[in-house]
C-alpha atoms as a PDB file:
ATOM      1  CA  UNK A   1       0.486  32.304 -16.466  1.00  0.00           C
ATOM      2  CA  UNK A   2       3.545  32.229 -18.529  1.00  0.00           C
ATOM      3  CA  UNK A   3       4.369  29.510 -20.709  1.00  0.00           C
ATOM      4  CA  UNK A   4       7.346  27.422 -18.594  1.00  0.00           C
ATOM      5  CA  UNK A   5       4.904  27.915 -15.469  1.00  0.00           C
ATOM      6  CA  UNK A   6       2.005  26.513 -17.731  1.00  0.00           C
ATOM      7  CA  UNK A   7       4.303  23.639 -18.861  1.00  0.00           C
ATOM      8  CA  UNK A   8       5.538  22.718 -15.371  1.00  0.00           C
ATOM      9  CA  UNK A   9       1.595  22.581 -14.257  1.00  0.00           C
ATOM     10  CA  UNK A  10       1.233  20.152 -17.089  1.00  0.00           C
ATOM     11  CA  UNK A  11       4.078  18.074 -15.821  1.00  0.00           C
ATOM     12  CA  UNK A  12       3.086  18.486 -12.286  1.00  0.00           C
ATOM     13  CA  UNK A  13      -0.697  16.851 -13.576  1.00  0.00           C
ATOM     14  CA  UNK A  14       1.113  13.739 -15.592  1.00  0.00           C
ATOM     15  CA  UNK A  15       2.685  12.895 -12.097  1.00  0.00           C
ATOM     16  CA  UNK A  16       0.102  12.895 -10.528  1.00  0.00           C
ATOM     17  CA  UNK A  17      -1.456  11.176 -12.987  1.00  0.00           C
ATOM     18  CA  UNK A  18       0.802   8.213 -13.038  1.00  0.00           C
ATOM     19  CA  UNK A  19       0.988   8.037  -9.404  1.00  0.00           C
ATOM     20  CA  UNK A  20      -2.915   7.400  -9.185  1.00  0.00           C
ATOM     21  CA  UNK A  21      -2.528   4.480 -11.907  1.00  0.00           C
ATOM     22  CA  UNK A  22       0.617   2.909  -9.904  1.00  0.00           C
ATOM     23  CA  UNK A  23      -1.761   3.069  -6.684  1.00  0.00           C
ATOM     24  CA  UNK A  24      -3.949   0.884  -8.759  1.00  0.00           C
ATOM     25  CA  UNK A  25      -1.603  -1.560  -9.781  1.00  0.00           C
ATOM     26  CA  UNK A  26      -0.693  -1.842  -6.388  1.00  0.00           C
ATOM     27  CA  UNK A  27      -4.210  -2.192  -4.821  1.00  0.00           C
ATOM     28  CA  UNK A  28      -4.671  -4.654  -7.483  1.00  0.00           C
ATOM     29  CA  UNK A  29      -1.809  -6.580  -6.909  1.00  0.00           C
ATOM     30  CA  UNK A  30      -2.513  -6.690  -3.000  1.00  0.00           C
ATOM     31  CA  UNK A  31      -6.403  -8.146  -3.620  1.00  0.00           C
ATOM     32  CA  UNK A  32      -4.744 -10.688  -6.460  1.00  0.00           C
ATOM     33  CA  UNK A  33      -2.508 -11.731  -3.979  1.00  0.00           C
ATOM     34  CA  UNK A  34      -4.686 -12.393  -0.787  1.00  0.00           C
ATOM     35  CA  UNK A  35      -6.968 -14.097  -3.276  1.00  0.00           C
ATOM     36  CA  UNK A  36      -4.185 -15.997  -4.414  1.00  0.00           C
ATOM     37  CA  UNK A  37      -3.173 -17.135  -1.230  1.00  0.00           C
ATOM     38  CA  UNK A  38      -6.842 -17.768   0.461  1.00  0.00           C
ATOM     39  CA  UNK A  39      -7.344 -19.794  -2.998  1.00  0.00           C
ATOM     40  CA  UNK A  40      -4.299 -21.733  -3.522  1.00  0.00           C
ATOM     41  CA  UNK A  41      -3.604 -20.728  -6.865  1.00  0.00           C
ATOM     42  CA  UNK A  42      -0.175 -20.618  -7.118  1.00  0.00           C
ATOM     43  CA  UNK A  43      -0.603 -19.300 -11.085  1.00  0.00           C
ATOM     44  CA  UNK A  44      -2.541 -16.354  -9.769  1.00  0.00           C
ATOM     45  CA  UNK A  45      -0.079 -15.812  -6.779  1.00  0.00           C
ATOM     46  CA  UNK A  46       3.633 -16.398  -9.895  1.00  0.00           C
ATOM     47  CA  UNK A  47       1.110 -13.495 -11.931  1.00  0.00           C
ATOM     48  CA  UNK A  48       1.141 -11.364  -8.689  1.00  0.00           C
ATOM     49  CA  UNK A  49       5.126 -11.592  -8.846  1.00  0.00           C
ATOM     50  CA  UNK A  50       5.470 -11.001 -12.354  1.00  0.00           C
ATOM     51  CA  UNK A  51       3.516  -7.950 -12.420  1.00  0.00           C
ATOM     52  CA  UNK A  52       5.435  -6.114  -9.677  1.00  0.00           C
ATOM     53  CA  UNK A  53       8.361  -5.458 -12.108  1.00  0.00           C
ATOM     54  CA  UNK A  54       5.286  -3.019 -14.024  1.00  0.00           C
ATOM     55  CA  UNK A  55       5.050  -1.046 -10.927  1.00  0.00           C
ATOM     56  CA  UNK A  56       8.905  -1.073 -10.275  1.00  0.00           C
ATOM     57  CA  UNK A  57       9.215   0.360 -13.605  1.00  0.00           C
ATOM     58  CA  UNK A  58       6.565   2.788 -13.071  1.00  0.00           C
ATOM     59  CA  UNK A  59       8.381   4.272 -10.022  1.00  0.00           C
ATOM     60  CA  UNK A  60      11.364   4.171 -11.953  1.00  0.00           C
ATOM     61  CA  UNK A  61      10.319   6.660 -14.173  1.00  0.00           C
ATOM     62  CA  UNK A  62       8.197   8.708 -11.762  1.00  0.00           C
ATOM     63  CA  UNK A  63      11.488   9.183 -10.091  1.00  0.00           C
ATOM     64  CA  UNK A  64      13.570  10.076 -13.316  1.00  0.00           C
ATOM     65  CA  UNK A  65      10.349  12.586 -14.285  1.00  0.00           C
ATOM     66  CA  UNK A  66      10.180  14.291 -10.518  1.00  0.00           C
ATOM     67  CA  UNK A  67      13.774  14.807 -11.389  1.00  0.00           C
ATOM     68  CA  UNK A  68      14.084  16.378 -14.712  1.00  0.00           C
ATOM     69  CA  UNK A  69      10.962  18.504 -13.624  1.00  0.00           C
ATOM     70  CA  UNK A  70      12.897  19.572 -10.474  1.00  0.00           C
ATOM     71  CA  UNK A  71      16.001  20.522 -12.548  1.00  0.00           C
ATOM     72  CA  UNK A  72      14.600  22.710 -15.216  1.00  0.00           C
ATOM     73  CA  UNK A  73      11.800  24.489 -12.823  1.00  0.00           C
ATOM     74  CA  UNK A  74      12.016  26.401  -9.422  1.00  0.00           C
ATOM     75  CA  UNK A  75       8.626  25.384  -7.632  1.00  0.00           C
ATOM     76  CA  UNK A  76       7.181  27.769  -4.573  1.00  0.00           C
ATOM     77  CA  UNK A  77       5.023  27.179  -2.172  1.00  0.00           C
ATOM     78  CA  UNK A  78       2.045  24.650  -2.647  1.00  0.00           C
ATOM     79  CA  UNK A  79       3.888  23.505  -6.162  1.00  0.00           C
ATOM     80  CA  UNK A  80       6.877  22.678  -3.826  1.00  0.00           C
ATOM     81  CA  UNK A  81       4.694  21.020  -1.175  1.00  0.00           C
ATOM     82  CA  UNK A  82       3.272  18.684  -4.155  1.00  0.00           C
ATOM     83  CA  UNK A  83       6.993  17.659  -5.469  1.00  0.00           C
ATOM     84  CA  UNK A  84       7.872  16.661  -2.303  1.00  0.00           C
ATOM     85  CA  UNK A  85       4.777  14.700  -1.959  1.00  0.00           C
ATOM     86  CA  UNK A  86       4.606  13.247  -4.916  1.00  0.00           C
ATOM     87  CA  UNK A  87       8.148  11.820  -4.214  1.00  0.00           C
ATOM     88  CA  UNK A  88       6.838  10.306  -1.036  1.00  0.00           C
ATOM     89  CA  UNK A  89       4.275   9.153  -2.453  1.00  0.00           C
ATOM     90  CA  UNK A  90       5.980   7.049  -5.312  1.00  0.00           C
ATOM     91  CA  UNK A  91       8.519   5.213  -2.692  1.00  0.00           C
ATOM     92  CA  UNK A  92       5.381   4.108  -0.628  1.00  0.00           C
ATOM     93  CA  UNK A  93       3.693   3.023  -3.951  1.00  0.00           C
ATOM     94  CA  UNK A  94       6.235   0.956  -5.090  1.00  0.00           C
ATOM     95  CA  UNK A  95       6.675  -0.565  -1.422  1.00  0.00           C
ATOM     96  CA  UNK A  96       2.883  -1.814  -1.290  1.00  0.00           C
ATOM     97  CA  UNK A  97       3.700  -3.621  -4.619  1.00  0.00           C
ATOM     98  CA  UNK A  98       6.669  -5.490  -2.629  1.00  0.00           C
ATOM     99  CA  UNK A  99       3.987  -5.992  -0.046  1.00  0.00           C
ATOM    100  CA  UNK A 100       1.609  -8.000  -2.714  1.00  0.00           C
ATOM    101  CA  UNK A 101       4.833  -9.693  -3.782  1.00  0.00           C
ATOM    102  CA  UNK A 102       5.462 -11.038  -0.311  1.00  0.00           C
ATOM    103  CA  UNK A 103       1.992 -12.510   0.127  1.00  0.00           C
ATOM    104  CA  UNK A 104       2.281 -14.097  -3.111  1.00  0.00           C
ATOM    105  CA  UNK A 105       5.459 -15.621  -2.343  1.00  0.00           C
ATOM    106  CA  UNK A 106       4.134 -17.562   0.720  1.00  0.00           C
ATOM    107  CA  UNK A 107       1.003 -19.103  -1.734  1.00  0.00           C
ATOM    108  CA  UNK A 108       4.162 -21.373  -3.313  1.00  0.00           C
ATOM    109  CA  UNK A 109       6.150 -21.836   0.060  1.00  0.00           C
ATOM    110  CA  UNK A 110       3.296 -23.788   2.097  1.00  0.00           C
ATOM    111  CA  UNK A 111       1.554 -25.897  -1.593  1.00  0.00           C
ATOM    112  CA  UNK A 112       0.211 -28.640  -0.348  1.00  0.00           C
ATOM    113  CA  UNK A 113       0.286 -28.143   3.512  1.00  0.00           C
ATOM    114  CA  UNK A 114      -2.949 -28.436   5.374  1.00  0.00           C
ATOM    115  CA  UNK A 115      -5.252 -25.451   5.982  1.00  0.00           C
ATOM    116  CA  UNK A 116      -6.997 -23.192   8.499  1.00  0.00           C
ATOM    117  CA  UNK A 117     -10.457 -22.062   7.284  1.00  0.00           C
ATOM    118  CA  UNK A 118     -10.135 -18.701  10.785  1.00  0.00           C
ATOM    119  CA  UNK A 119      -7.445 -17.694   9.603  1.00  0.00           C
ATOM    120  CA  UNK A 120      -7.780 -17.712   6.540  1.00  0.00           C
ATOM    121  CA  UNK A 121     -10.837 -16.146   6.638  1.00  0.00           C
ATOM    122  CA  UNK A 122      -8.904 -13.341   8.954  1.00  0.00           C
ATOM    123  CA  UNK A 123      -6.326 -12.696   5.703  1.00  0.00           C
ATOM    124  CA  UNK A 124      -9.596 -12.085   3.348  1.00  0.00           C
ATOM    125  CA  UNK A 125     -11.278  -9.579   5.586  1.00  0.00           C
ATOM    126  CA  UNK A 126      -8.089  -7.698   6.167  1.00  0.00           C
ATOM    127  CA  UNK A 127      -7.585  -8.095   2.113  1.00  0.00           C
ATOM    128  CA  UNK A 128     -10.882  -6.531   1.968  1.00  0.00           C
ATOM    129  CA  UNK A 129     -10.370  -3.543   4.704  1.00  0.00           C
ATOM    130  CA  UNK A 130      -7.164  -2.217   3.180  1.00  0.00           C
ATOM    131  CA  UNK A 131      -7.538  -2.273  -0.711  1.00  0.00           C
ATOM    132  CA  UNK A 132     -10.713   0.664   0.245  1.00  0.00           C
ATOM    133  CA  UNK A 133      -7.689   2.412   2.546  1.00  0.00           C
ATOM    134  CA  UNK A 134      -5.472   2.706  -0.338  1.00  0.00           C
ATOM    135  CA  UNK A 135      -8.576   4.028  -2.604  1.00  0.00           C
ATOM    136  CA  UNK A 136      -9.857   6.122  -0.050  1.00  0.00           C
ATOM    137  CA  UNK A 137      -6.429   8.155   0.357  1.00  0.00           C
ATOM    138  CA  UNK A 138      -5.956   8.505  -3.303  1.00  0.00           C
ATOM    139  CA  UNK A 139      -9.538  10.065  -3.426  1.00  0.00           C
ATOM    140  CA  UNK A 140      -8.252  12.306  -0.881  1.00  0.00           C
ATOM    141  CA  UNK A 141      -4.725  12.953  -2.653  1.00  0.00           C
ATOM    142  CA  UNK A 142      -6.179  13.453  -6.252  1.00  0.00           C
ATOM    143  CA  UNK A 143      -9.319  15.797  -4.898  1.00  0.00           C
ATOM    144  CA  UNK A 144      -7.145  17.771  -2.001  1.00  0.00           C
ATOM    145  CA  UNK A 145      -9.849  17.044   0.485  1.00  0.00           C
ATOM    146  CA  UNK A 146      -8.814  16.844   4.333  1.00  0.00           C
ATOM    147  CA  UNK A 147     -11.506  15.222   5.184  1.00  0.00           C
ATOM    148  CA  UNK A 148     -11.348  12.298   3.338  1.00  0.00           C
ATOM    149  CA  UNK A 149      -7.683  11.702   4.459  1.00  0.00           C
ATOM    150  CA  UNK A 150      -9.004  12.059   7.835  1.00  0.00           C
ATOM    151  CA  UNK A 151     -11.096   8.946   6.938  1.00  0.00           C
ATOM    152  CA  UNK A 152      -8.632   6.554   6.688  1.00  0.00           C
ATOM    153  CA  UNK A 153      -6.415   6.176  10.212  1.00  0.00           C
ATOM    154  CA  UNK A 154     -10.282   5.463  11.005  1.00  0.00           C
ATOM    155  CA  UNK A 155     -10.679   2.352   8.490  1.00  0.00           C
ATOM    156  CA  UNK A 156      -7.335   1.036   9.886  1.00  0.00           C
ATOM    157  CA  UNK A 157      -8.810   0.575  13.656  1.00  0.00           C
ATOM    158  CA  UNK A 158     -10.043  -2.742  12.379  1.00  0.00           C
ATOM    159  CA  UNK A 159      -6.974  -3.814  10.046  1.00  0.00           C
ATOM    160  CA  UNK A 160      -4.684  -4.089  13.514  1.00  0.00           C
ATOM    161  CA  UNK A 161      -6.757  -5.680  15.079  1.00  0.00           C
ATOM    162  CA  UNK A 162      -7.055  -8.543  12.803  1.00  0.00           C
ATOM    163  CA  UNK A 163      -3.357  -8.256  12.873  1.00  0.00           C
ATOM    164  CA  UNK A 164      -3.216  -8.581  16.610  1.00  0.00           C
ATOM    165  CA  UNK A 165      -5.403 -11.422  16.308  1.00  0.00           C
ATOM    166  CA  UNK A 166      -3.387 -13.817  13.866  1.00  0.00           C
ATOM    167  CA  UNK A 167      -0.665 -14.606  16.755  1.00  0.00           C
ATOM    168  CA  UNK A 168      -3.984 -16.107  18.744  1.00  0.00           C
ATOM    169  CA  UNK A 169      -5.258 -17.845  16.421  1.00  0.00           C
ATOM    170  CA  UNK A 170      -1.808 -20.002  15.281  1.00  0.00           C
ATOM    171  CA  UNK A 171      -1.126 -20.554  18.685  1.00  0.00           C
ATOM    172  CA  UNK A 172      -4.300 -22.539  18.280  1.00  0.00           C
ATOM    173  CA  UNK A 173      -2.572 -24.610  15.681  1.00  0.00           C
ATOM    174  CA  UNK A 174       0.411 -25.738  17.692  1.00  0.00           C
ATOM    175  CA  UNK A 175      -1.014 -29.213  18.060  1.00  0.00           C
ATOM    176  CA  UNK A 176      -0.594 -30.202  14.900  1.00  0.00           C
ATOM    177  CA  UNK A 177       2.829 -29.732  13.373  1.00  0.00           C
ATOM    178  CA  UNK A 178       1.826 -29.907   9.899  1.00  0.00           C
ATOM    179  CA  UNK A 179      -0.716 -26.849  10.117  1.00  0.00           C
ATOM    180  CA  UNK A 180       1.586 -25.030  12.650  1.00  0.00           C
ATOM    181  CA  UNK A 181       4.099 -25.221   9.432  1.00  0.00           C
ATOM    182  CA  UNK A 182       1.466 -24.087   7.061  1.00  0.00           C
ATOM    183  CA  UNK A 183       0.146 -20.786   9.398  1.00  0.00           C
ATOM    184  CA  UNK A 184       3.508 -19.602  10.852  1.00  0.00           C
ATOM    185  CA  UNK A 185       4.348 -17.537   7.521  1.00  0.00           C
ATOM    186  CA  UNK A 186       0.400 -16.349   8.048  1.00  0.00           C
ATOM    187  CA  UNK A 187       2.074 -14.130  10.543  1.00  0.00           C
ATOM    188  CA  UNK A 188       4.315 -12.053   7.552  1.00  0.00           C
ATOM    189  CA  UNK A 189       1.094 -11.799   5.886  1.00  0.00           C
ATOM    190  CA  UNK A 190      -0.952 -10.503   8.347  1.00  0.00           C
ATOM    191  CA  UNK A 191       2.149  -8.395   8.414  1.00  0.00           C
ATOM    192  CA  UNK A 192       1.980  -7.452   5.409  1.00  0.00           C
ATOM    193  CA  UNK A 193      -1.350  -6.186   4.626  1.00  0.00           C
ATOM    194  CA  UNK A 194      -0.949  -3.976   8.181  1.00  0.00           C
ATOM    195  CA  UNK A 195       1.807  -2.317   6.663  1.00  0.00           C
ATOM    196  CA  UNK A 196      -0.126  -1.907   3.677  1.00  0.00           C
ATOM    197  CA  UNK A 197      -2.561  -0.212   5.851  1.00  0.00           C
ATOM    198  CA  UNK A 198      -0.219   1.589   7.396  1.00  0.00           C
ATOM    199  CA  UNK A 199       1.595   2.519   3.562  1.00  0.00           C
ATOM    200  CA  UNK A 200      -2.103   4.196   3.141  1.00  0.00           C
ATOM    201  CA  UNK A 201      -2.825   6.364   6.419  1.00  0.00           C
ATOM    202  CA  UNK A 202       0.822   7.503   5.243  1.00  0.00           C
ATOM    203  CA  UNK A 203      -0.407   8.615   2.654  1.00  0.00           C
ATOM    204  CA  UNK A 204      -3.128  10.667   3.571  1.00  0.00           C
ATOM    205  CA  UNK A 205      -0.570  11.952   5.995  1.00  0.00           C
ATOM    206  CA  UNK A 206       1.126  13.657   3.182  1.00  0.00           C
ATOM    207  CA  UNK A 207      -2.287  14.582   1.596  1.00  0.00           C
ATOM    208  CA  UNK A 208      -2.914  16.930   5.178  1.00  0.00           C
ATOM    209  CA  UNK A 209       0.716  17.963   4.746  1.00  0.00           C
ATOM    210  CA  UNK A 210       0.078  19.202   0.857  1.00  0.00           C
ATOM    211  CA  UNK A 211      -3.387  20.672   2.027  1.00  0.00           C
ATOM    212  CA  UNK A 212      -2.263  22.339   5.424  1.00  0.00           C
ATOM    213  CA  UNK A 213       1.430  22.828   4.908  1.00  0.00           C
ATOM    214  CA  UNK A 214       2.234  21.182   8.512  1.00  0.00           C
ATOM    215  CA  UNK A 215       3.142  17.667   8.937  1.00  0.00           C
ATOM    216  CA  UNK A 216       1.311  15.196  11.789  1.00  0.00           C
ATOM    217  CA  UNK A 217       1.348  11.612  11.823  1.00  0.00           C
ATOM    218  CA  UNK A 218      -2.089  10.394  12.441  1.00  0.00           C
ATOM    219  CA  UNK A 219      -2.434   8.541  15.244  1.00  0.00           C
ATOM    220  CA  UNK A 220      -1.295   4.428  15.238  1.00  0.00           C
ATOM    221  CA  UNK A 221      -0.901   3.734  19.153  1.00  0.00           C
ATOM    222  CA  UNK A 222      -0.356  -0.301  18.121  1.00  0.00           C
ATOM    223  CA  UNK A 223       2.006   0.120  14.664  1.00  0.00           C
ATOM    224  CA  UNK A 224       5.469   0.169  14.751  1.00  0.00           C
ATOM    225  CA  UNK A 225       7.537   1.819  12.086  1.00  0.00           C
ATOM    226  CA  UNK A 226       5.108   2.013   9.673  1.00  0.00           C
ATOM    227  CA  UNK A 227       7.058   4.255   7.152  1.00  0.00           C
END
């Protein structure tokens, strides 16, 4: 291998690299924020929003990297399947982070509004079912593996379902004005963690594109635009 080639694999390694520690800011920042929110702490949920500007920076400079790399080298073939994933995959990063940011927000909006144990209870499990997604299609990203992508359209079966759920059970709430007030904006954040879910069968999408060289969106029969 000559020595620009052997330099551009170096670079191509410290992207990846970053990318798999801003997936874990953002898988992070999505548990700190259900938590936040299922919790009440409204410090937890302002250090949620703080921290996103770390992984805005972060894709900042992924993107100003992927560029000077693509300027100074001509990839081929798989190396030119992995820039364009790479790319991808920082602009869905940095859009999970907004998704934390958005469940954090609603932990000040309803302070001091009555509760809903269901439904809360519905936002932790689907806290819990999508911060494995994300990991799972890293694994899959950083070790190539097909079948491990193929794992995680599977784990979000469950996620939309929850999702689907949430209208139900604030419907229940109606009765009581108060509540209805607090478990309206429940709806963006069952919202949000599905498209968090959704951010990471995307991403093993692109892992079967960089593996196979074809692209097929996994199968989401109940998601709507979930790029």
């Amino acid at each position: 291998m000559t020595q620009p080639r052997r330099h551009f694999h170096q670079e191509l390694e410290r992207l990846v690299e970053r990318l798999v520690f801003m997936a874990d800011l953002a898988e992070r920042a999505v548990g700190k924020a259900v938590l936040a929110l299922v919790s009440g702490d409204t410090a937890l949920a302002d250090e949620v929003v703080a921290e996103d500007q770390a992984i805005d920076d972060l894709y900042m400079a992924i993107h100003q990297e992927w560029l000077e790399t693509m300027a100074l080298q001509t990839p081929v073939a798989i190396d030119l399947r992995l820039m364009s994933v790479i790319l991808h995959l920082d602009v869905t990063l940095e859009r999970m982070g907004d998704q934390a940011t958005n469940v954090a927000k609603v932990v000040r909006a309803i302070e001091g509004l009555p509760r809903e144990p269901m439904i809360l209870e519905h936002v932790r499990e689907m806290g819990d079912l999508v911060g494995p997604m994300v990991s799972t299609a890293m694994d899959a990203f950083v070790q190539r593996d097909l079948n491990v992508a193929l794992r995680v359209p599977e784990m979000d079966e469950p996620v939309n379902r929850l999702n689907r759920s949430m209208a139900r059970e604030i419907a229940n709430c109606g009765r009581d004005l108060d509540l209805l007030e607090w478990a309206v904006p429940m709806l963006m954040v069952a919202r949000a963690l599905e498209r968090v879910g959704d951010q990471a069968v995307d991403i093993a999408e692109q892992v079967a594109f960089l593996i196979t060289g074809e692209f097929q969106e996994f199968t989401r029969p109940d998601t709507d635009d979930a790029h």
